[in-house]
N, C-alpha and C. Protein backbone atom coordinates (compact mmCIF):
# COMPACT_ATOMS: atom_id res chain seq x y z
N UNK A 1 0.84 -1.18 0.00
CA UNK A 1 0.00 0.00 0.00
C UNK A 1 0.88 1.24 0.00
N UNK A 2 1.18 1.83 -1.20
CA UNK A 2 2.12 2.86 -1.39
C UNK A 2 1.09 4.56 -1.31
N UNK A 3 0.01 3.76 -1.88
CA UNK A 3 -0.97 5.05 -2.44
C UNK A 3 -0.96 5.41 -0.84
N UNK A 4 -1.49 7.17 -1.31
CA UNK A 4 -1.96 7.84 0.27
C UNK A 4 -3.22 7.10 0.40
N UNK A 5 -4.11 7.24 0.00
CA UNK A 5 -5.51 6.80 -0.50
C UNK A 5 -5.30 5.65 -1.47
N UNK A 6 -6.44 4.87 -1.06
CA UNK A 6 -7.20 3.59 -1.75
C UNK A 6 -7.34 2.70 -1.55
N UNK A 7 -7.63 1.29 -1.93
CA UNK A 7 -8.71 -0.07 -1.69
C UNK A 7 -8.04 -1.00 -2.56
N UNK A 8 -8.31 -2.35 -1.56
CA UNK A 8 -8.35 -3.33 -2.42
C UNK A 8 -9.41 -4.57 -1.98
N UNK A 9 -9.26 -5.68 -2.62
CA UNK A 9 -10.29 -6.45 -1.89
C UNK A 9 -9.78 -7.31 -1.43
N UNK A 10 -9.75 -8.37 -0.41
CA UNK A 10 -9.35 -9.11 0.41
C UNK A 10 -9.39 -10.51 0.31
N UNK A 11 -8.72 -11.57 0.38
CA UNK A 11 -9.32 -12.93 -0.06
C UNK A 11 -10.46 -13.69 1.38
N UNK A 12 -11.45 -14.01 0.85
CA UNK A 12 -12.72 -14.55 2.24
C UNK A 12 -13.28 -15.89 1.60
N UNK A 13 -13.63 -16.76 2.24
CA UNK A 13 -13.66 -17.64 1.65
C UNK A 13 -15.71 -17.91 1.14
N UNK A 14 -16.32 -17.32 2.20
CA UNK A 14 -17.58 -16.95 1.48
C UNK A 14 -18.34 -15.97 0.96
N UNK A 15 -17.83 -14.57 1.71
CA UNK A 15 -17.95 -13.19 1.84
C UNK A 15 -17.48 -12.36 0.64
N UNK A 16 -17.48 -11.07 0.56
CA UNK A 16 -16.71 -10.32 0.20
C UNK A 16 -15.96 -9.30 1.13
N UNK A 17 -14.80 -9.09 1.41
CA UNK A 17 -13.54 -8.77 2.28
C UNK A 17 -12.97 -7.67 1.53
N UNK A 18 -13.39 -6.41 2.27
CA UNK A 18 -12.36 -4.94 1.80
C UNK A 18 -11.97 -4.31 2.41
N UNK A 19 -10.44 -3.70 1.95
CA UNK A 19 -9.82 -3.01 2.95
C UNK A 19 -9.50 -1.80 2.38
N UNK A 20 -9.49 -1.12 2.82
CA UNK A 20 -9.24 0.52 2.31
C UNK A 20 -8.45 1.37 3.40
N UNK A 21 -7.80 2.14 2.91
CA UNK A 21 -6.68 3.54 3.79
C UNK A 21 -6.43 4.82 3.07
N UNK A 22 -6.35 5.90 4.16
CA UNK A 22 -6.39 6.86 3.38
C UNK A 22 -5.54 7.89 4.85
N UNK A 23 -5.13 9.14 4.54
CA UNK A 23 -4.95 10.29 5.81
C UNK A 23 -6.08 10.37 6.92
N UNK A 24 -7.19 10.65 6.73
CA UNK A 24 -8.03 10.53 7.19
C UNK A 24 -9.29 10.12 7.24
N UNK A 25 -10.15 9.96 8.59
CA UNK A 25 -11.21 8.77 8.85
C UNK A 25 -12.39 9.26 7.86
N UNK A 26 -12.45 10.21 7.43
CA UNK A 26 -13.61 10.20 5.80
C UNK A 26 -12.86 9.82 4.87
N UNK A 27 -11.76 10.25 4.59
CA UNK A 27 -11.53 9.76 3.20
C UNK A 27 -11.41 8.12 3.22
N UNK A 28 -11.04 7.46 4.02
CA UNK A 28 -10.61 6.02 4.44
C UNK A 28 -12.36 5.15 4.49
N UNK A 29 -13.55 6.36 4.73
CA UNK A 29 -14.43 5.45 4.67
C UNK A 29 -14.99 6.09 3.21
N UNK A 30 -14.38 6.80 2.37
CA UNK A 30 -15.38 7.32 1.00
C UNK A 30 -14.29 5.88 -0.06
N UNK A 31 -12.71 5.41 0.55
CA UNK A 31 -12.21 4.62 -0.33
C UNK A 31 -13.14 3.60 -0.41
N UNK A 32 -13.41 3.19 1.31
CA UNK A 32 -14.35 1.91 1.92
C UNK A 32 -15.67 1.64 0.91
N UNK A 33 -16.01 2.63 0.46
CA UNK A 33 -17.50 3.06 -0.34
C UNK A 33 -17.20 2.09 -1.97
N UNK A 34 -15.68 3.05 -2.43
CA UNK A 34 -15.24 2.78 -3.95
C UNK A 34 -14.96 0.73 -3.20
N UNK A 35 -14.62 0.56 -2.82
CA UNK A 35 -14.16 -0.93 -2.98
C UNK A 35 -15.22 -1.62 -2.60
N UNK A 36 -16.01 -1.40 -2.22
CA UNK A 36 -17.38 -2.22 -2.21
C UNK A 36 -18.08 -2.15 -3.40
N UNK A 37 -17.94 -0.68 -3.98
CA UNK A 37 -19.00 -0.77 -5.12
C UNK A 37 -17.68 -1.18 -6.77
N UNK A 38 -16.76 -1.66 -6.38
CA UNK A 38 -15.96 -2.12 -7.26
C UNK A 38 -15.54 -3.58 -6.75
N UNK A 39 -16.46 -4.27 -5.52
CA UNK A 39 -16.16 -5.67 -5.70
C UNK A 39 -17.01 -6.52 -6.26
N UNK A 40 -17.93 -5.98 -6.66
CA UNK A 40 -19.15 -6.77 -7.30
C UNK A 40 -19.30 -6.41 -8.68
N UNK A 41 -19.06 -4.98 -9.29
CA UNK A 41 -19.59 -3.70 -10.68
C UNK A 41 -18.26 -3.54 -11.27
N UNK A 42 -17.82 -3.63 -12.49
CA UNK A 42 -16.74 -3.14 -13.03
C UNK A 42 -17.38 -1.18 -13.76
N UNK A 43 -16.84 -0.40 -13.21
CA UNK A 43 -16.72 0.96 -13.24
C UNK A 43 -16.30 1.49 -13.97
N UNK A 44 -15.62 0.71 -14.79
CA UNK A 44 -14.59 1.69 -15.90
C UNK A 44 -15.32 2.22 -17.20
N UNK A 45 -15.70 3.55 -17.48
CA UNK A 45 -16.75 3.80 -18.06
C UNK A 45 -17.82 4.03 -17.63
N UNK A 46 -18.32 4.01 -16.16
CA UNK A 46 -19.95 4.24 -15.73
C UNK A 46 -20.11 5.87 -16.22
N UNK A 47 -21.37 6.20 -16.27
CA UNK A 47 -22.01 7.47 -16.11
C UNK A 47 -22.29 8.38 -14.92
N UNK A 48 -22.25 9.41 -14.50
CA UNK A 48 -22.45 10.21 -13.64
C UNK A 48 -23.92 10.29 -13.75
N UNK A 49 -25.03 9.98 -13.19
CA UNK A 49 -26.16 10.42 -13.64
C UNK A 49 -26.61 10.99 -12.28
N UNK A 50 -26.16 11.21 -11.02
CA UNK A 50 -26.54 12.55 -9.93
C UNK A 50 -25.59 12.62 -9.09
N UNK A 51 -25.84 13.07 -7.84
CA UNK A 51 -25.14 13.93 -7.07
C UNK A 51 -25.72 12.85 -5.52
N UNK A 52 -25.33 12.81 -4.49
CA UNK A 52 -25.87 12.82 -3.26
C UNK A 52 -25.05 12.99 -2.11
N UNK A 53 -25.37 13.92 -0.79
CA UNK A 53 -24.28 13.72 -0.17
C UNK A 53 -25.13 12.84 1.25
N UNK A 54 -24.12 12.46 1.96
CA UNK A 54 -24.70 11.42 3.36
C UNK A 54 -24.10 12.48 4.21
N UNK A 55 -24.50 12.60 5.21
CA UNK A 55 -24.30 13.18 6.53
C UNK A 55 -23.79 12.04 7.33
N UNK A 56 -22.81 12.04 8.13
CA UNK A 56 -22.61 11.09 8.78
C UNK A 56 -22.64 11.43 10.64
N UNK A 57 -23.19 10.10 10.93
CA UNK A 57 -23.26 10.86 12.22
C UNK A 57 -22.48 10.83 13.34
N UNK A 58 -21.73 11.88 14.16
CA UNK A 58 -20.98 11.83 15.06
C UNK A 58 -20.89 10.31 15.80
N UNK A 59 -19.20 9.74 15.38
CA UNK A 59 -19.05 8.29 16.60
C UNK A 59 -17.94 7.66 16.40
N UNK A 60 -17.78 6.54 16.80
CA UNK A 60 -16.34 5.99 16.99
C UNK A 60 -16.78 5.65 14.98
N UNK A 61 -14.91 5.71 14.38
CA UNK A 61 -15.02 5.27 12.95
C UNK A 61 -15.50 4.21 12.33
N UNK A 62 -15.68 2.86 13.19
CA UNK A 62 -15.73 1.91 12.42
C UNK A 62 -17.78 2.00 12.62
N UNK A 63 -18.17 2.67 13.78
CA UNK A 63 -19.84 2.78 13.50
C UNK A 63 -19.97 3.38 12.27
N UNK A 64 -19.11 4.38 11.90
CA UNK A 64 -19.62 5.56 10.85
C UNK A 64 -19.06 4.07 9.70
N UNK A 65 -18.35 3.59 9.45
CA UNK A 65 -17.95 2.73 8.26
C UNK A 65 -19.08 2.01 8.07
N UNK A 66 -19.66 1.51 9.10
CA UNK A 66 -21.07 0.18 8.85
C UNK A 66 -22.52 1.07 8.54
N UNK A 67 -22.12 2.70 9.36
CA UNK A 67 -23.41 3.46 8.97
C UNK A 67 -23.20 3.99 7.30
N UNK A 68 -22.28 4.47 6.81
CA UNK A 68 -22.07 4.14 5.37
C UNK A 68 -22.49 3.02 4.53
N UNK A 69 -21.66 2.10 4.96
CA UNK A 69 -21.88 1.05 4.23
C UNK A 69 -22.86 0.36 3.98
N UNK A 70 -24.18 0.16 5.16
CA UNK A 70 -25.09 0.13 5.00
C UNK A 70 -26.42 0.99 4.04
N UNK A 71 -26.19 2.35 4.09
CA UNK A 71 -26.23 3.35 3.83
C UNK A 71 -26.11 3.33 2.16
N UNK A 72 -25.46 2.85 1.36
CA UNK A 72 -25.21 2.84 0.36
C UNK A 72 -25.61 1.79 -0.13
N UNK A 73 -26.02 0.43 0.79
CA UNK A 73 -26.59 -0.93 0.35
C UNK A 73 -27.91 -0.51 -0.09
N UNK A 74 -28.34 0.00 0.50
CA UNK A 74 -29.55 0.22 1.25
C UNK A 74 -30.17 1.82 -0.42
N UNK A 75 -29.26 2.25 -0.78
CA UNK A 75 -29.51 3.50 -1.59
C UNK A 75 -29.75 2.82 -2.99
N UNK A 76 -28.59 1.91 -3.10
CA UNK A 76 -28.53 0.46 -4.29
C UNK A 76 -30.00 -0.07 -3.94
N UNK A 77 -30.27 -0.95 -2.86
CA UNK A 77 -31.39 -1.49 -3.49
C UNK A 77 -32.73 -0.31 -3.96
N UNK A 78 -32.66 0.68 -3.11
CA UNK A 78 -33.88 1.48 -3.40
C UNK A 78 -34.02 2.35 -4.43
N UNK A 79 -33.16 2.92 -5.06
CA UNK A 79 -32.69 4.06 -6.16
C UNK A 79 -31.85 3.19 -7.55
N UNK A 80 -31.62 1.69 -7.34
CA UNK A 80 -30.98 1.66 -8.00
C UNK A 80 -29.69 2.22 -8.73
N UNK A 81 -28.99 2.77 -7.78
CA UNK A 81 -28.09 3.97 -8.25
C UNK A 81 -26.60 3.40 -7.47
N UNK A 82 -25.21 3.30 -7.68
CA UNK A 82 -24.45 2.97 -6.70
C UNK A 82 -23.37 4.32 -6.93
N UNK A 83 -22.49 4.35 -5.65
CA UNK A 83 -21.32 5.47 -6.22
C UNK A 83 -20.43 4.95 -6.66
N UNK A 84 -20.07 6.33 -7.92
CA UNK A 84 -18.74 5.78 -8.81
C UNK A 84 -17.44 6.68 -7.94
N UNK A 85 -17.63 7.82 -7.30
CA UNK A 85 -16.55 8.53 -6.76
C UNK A 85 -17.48 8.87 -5.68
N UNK A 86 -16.49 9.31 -4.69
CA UNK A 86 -16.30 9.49 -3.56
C UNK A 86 -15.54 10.32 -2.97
N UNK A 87 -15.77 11.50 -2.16
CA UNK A 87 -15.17 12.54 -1.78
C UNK A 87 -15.78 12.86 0.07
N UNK A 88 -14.88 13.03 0.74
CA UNK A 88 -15.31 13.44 2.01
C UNK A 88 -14.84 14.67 2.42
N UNK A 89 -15.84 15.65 3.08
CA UNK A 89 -15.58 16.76 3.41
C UNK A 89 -15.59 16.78 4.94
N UNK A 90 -14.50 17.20 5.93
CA UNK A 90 -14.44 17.85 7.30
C UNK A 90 -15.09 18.80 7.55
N UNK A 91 -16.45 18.89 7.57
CA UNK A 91 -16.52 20.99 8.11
C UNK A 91 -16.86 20.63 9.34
N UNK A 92 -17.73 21.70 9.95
CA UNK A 92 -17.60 22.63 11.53
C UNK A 92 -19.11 21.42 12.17
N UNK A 93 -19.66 21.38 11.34
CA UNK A 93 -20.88 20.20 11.60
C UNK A 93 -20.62 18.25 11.43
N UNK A 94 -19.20 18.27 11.12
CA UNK A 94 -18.99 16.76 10.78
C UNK A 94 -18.28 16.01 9.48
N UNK A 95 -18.77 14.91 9.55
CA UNK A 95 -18.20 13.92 8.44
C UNK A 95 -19.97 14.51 7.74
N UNK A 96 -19.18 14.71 5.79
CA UNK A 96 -20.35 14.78 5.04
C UNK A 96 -19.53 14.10 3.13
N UNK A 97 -20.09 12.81 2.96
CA UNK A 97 -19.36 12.47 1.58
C UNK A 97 -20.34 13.10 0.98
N UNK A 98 -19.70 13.19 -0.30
CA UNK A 98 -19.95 13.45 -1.59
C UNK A 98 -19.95 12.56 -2.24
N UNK A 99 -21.17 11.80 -2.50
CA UNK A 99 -21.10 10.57 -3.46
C UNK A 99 -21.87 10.93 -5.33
N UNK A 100 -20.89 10.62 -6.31
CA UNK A 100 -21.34 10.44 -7.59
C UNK A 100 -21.62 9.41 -7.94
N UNK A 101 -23.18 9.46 -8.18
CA UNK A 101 -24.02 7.94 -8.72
C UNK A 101 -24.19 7.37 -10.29
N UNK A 102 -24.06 6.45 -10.31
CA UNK A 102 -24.07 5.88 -11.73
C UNK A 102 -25.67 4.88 -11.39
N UNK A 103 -26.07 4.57 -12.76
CA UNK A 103 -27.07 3.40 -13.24
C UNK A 103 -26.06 2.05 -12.69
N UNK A 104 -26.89 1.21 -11.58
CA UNK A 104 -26.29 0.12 -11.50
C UNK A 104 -26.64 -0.80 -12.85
N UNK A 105 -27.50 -0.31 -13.27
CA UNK A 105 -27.75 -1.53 -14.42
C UNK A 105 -26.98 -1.49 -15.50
N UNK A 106 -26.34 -0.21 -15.80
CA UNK A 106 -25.51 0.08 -16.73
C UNK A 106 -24.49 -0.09 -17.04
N UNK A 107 -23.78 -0.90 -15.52
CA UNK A 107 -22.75 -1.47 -15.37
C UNK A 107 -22.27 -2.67 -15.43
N UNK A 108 -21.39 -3.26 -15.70
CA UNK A 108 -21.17 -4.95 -15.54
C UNK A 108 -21.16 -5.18 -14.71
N UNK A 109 -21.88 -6.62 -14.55
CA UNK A 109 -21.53 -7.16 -12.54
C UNK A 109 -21.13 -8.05 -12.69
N UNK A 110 -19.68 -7.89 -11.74
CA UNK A 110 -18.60 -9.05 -11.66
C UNK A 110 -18.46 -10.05 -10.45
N UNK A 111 -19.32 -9.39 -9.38
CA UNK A 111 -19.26 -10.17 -8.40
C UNK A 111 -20.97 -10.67 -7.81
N UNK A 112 -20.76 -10.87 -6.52
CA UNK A 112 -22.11 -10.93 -6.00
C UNK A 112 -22.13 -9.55 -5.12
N UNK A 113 -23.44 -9.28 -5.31
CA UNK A 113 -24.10 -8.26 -4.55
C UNK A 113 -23.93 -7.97 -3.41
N UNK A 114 -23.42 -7.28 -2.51
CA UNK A 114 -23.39 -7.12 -0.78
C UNK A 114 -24.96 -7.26 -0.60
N UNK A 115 -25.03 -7.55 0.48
CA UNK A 115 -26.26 -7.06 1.39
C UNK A 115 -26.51 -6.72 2.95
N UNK A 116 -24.96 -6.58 3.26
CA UNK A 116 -25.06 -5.95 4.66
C UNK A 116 -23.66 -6.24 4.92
N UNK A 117 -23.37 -5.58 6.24
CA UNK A 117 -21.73 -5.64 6.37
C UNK A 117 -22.16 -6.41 8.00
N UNK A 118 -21.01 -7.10 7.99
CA UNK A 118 -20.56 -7.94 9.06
C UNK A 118 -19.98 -7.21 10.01
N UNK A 119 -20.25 -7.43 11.33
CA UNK A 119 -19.38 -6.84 12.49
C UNK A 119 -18.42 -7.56 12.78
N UNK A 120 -18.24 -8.80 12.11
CA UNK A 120 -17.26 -9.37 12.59
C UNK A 120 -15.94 -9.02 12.01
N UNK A 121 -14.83 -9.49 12.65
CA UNK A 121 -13.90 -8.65 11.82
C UNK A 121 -13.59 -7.39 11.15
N UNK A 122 -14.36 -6.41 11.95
CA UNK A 122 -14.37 -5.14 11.51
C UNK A 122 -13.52 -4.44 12.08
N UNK A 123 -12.66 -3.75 11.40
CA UNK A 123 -11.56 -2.77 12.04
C UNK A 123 -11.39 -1.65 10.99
N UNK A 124 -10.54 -0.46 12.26
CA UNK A 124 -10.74 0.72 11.96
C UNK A 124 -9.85 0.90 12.74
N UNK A 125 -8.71 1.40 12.13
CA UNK A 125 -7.18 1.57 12.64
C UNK A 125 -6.49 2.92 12.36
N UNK A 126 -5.54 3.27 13.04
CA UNK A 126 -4.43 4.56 12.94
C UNK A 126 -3.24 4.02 13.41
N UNK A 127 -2.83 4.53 12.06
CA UNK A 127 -0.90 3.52 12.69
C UNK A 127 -0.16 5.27 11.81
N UNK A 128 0.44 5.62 12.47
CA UNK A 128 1.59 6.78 11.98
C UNK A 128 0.40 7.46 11.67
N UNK A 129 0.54 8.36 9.61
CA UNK A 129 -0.33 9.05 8.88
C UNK A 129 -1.23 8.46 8.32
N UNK A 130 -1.84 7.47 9.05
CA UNK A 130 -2.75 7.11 7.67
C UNK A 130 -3.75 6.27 8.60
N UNK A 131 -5.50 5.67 7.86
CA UNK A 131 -6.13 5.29 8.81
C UNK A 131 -6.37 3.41 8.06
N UNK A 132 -6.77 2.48 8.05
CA UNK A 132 -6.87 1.56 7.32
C UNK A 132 -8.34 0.88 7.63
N UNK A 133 -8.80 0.74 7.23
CA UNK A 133 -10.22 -0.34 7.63
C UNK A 133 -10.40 -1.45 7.08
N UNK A 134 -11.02 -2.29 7.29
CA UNK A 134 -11.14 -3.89 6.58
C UNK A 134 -12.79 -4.24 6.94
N UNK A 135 -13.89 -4.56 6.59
CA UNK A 135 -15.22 -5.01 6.59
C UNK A 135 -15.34 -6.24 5.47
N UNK A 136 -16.21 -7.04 5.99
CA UNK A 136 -16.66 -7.82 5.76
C UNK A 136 -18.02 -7.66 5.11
N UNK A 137 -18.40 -8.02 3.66
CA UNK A 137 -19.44 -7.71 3.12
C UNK A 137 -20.48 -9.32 2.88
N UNK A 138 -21.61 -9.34 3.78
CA UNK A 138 -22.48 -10.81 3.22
C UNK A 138 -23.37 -10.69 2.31
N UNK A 139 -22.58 -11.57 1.45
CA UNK A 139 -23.42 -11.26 0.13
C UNK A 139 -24.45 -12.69 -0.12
């Protein structure tokens, strides 16, 4: 992991397993966002078709990672829509991403679908500059 920022996916033997790092605990959970919606959807080429941002709510990081992550399962099944980018903003009121949505249908699907994240094995770490997380996705 050389990058300041970014994701990869993890080997699990029934699950889907992602880990993501970044400087800080939004950007580390907006990577968390891109590697979920790039372990199932190949992205290269999606469309921008809106805008949405999440408010996140004041708490220890790895709640805010499962309140995301859920959060975005949960936006997929209802809107049909998943994020292609991901941006987190610090202001004076909190954690707030910036998520750009694409047509899930428009995309290839390479994996299986999440449908909720696991508490097990969930971590949310700070070692030196940088933060790392790992979740467990049951698909």
């Amino acid at each position: 992991m050389t990058a300041a920022a970014g994701h990869r996916p993890l080997p699990h033997t029934a699950d889907t397993r992602i880990q993501a790092w970044a400087p800080t605990v939004g950007e580390c959970i907006a990577q968390a966002v891109l590697g979920m919606a790039e372990s199932f959807l190949d992205l290269d080429g999606a469309a921008v078709i809106g805008e949405r941002d999440l408010d996140v709510e004041p708490g220890e990081p790895q709640d805010q990672l499962v309140a995301v992550l859920d959060e975005v399962i949960y936006l997929m099944d209802t809107t049909g829509q998943i994020p292609i980018r991901a941006e987190a903003e610090h202001g004076r009121h909190g954690l707030r991403l910036h998520l750009a949505m694409a047509d899930v249908t428009a995309v290839s699907q390479t994996g299986a679908v999440p449908k909720a994240v696991a508490l097990h094995q969930l971590t949310f770490e700070h070692h030196a500059d940088r933060w790392t997380c790992t979740a467990t996705l049951d698909v």
